[in-house]
N, C-alpha and C. Protein backbone atom coordinates (compact mmCIF):
# COMPACT_ATOMS: atom_id res chain seq x y z
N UNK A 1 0.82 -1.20 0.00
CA UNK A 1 0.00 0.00 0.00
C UNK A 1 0.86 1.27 0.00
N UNK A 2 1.66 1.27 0.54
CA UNK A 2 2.48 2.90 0.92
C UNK A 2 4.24 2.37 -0.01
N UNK A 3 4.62 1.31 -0.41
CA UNK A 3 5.09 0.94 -1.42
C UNK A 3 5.00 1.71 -2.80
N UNK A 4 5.95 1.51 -3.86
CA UNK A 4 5.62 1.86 -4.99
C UNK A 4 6.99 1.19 -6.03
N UNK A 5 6.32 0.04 -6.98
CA UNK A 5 7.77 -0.72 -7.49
C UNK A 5 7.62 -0.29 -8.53
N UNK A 6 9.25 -0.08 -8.90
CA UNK A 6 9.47 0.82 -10.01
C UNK A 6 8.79 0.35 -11.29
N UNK A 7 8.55 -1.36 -11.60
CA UNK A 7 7.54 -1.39 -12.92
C UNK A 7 6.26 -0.60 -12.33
N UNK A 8 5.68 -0.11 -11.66
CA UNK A 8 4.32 0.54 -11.41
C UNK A 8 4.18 1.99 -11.58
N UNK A 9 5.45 2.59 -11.71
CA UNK A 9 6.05 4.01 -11.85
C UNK A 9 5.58 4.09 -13.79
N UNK A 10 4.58 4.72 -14.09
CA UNK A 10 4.27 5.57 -15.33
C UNK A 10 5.43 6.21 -15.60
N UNK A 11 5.35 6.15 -16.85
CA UNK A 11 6.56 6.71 -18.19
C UNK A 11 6.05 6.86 -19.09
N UNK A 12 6.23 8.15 -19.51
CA UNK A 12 5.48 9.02 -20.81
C UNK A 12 6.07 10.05 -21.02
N UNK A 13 6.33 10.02 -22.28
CA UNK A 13 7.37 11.15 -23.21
C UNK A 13 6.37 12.69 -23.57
N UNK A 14 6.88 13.44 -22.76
CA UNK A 14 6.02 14.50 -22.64
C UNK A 14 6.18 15.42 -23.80
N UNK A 15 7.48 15.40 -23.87
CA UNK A 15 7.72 16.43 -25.30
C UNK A 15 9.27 15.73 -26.22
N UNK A 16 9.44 16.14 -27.25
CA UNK A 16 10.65 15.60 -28.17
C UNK A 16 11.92 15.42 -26.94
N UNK A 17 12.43 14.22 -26.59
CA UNK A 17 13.35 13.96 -25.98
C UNK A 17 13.21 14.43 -24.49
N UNK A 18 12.14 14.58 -24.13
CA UNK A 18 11.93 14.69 -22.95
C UNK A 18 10.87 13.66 -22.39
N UNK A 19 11.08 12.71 -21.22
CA UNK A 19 10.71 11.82 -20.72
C UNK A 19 10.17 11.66 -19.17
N UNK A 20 9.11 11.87 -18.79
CA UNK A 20 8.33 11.57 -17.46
C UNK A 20 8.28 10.23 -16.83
N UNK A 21 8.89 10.32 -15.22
CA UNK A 21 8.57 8.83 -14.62
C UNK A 21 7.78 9.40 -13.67
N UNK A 22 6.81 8.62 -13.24
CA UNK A 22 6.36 9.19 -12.14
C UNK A 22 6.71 8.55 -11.00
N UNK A 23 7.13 8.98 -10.00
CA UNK A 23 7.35 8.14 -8.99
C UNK A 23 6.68 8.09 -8.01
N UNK A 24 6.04 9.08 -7.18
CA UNK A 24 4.95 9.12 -6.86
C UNK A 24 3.87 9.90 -6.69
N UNK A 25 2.23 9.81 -6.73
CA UNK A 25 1.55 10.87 -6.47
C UNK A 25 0.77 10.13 -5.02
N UNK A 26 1.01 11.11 -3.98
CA UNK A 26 -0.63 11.47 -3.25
C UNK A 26 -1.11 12.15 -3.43
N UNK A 27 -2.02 12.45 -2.08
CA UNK A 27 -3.29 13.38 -2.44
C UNK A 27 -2.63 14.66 -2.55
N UNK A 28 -1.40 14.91 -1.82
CA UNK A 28 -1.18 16.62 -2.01
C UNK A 28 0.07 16.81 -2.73
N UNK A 29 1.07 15.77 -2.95
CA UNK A 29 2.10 15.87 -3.12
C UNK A 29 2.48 14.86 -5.31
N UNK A 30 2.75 15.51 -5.80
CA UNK A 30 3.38 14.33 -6.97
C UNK A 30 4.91 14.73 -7.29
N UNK A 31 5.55 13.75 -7.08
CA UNK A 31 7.09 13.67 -7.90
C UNK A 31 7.15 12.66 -8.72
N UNK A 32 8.07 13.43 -9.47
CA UNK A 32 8.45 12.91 -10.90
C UNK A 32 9.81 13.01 -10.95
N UNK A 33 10.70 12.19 -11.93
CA UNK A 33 11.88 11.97 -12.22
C UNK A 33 11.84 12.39 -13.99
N UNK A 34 12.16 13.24 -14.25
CA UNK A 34 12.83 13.68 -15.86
C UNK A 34 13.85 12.94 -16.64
N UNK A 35 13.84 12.60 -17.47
CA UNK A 35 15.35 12.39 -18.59
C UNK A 35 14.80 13.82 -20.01
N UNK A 36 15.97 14.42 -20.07
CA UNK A 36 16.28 14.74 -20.87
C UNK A 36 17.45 15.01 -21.98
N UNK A 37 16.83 14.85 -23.08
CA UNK A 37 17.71 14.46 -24.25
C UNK A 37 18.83 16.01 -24.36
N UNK A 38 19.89 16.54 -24.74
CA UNK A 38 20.25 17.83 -25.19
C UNK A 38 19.74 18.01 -26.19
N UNK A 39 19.20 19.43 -25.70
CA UNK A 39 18.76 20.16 -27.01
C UNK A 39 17.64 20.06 -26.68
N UNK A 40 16.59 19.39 -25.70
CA UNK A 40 15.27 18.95 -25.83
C UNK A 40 14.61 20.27 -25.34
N UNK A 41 13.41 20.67 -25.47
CA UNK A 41 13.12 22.22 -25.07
C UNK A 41 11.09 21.63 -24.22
N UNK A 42 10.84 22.38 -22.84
CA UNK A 42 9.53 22.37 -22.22
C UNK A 42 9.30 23.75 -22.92
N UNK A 43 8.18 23.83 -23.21
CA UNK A 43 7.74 25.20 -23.80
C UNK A 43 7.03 26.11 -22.64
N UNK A 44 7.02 27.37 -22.38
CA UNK A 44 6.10 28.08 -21.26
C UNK A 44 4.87 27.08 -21.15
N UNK A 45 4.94 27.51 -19.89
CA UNK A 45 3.60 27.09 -19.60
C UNK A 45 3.82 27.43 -17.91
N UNK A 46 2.24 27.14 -17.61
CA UNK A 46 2.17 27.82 -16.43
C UNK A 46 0.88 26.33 -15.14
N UNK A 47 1.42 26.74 -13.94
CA UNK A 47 0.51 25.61 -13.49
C UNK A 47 0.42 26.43 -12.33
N UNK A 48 -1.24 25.71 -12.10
CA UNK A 48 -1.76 26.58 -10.84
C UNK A 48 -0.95 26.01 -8.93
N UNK A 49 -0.21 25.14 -9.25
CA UNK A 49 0.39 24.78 -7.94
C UNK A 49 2.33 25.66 -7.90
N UNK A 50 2.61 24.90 -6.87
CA UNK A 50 3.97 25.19 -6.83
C UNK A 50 4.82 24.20 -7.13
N UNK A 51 5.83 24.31 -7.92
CA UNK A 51 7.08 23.25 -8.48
C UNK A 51 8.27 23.62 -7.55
N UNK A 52 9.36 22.38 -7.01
CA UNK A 52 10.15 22.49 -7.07
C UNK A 52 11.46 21.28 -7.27
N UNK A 53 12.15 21.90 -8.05
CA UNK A 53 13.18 21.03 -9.19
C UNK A 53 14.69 21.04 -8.43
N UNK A 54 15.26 19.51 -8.29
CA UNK A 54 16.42 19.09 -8.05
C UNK A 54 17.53 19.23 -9.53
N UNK A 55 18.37 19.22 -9.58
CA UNK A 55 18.93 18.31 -10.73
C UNK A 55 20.44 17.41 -10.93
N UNK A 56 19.70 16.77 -11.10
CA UNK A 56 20.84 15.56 -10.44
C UNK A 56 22.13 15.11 -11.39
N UNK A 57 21.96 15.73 -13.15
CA UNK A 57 22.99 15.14 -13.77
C UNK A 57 22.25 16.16 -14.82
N UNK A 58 23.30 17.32 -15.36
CA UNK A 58 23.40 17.92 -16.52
C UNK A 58 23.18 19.20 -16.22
N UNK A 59 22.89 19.84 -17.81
CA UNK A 59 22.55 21.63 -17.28
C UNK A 59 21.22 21.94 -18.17
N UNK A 60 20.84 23.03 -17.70
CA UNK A 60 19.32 23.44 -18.31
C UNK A 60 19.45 25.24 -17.78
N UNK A 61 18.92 25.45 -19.04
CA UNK A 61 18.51 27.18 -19.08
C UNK A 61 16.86 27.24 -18.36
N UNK A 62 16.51 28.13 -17.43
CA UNK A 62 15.52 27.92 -17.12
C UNK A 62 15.03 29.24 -17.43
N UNK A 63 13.63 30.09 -17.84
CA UNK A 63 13.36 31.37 -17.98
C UNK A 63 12.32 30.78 -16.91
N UNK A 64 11.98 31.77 -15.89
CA UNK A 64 10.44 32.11 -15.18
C UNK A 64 10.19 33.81 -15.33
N UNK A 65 9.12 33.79 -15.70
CA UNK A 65 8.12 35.04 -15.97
C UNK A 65 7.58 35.40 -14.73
N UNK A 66 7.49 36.42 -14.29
CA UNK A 66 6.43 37.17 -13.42
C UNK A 66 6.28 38.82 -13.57
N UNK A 67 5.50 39.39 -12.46
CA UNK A 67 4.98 40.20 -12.53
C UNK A 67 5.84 41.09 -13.35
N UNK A 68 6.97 41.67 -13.08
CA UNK A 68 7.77 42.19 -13.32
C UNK A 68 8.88 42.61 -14.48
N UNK A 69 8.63 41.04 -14.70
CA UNK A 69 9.56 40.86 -15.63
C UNK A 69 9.94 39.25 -15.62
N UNK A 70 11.59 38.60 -15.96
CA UNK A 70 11.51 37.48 -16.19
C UNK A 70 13.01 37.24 -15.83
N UNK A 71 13.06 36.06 -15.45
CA UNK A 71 14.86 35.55 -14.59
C UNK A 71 15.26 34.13 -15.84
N UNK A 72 16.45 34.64 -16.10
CA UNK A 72 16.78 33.45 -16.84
C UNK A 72 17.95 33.13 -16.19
N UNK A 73 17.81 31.44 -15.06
CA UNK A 73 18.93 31.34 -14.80
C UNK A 73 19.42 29.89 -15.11
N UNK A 74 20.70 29.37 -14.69
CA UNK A 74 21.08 28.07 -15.47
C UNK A 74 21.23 27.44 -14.29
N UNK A 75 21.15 26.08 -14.76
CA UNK A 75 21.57 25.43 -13.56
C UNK A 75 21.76 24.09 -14.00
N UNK A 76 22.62 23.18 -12.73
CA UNK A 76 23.45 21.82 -13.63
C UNK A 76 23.14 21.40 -11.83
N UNK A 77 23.95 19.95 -12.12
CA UNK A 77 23.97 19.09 -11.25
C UNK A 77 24.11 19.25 -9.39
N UNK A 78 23.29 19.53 -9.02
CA UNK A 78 23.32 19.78 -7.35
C UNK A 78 22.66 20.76 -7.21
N UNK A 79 22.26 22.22 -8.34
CA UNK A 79 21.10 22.56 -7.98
C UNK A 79 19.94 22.66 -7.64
N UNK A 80 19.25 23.21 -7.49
CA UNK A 80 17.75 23.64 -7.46
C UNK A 80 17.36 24.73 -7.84
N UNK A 81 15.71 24.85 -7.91
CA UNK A 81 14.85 25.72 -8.30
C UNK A 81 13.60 25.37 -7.76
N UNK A 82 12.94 26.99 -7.96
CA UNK A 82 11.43 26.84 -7.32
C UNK A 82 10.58 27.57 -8.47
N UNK A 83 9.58 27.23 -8.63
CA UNK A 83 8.44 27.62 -9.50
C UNK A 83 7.27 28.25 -9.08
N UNK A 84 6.95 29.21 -8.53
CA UNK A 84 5.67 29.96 -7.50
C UNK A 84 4.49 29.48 -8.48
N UNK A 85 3.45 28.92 -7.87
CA UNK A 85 2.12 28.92 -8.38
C UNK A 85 1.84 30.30 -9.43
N UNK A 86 1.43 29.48 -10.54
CA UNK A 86 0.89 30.59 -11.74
C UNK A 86 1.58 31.61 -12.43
N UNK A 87 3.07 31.11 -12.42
CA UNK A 87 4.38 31.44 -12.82
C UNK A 87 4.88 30.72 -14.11
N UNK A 88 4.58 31.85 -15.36
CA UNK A 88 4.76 30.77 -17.01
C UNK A 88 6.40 30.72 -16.64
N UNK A 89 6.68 29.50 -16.92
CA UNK A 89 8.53 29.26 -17.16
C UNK A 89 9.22 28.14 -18.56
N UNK A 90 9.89 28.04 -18.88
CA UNK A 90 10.67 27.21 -19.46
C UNK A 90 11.65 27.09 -19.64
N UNK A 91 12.27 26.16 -20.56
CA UNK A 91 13.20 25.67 -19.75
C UNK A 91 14.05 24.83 -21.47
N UNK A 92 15.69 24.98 -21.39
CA UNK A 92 16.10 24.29 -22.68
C UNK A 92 16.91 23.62 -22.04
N UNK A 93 17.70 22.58 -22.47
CA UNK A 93 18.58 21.63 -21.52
C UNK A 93 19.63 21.65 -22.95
N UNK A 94 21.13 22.27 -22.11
CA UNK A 94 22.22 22.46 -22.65
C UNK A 94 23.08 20.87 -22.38
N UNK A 95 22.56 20.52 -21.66
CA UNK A 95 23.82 18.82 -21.49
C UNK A 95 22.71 17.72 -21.13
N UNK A 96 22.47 16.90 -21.99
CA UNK A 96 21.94 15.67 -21.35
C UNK A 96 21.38 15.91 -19.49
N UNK A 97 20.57 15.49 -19.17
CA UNK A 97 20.15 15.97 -18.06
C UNK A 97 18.87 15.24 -17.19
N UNK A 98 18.87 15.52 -16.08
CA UNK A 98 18.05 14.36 -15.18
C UNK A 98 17.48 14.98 -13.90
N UNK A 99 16.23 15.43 -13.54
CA UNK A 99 15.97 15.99 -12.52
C UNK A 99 15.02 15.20 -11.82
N UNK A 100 14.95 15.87 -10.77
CA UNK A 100 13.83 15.32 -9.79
C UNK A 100 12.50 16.63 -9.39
N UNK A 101 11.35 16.33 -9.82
CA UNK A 101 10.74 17.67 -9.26
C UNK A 101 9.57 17.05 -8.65
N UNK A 102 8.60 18.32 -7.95
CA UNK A 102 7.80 17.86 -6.99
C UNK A 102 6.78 18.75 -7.35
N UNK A 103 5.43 18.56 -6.92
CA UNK A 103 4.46 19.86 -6.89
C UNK A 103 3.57 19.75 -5.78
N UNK A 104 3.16 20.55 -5.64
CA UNK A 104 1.95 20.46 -4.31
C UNK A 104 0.78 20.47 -4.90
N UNK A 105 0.27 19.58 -5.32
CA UNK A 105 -1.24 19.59 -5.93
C UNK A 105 -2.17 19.51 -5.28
N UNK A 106 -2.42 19.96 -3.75
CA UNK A 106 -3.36 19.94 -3.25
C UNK A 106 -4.26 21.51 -3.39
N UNK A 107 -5.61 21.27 -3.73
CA UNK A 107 -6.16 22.24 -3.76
C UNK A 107 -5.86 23.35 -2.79
């Protein structure tokens, strides 16, 4: 029940060379594990919760948008990042690359 074996973990290719595992969702919480290809690109987009991204192997350009204006920063292996609820961002991956992210999907 509170288990989760990795054949039971969903995998689905979200965009060109970019790849979703899920590892787990509850009720408030979902993480996911990324592969991405270089060169592979998430296009803006925006989600009504909060993200936040490990990355465990490679580098990625990240843009987030807000009120103000917009932060483009990079980041590679041992970073992080946070994504504020209803914040368009994206994101290009300069080296082969592998993250871990999380969201709070509870209403």
């Amino acid at each position: 029940m509170f288990k989760i074996d990795k054949d039971d973990q969903p995998k689905v290719e979200m965009f060109e060379g970019v790849t979703r595992h899920t590892l787990a969702c509850g009720k408030d919480v979902l993480m996911a594990m990324f592969e991405y290809q270089a060169g592979s690109k998430v296009p803006p987009h925006q989600h009504s919760y909060e993200q936040v991204t490990t990355i465990l192997k490679g580098k990625q350009r990240i843009v987030i948008e807000y009120e103000d204006g917009k932060e483009e920063i990079v980041v590679q292996e041992g970073d992080s990042y946070i994504v504020p609820s209803n914040f368009s961002h994206e994101q290009v991956t300069l080296e082969e690359a592998v993250t871990i992210d999380a969201w709070s999907i509870a209403p």
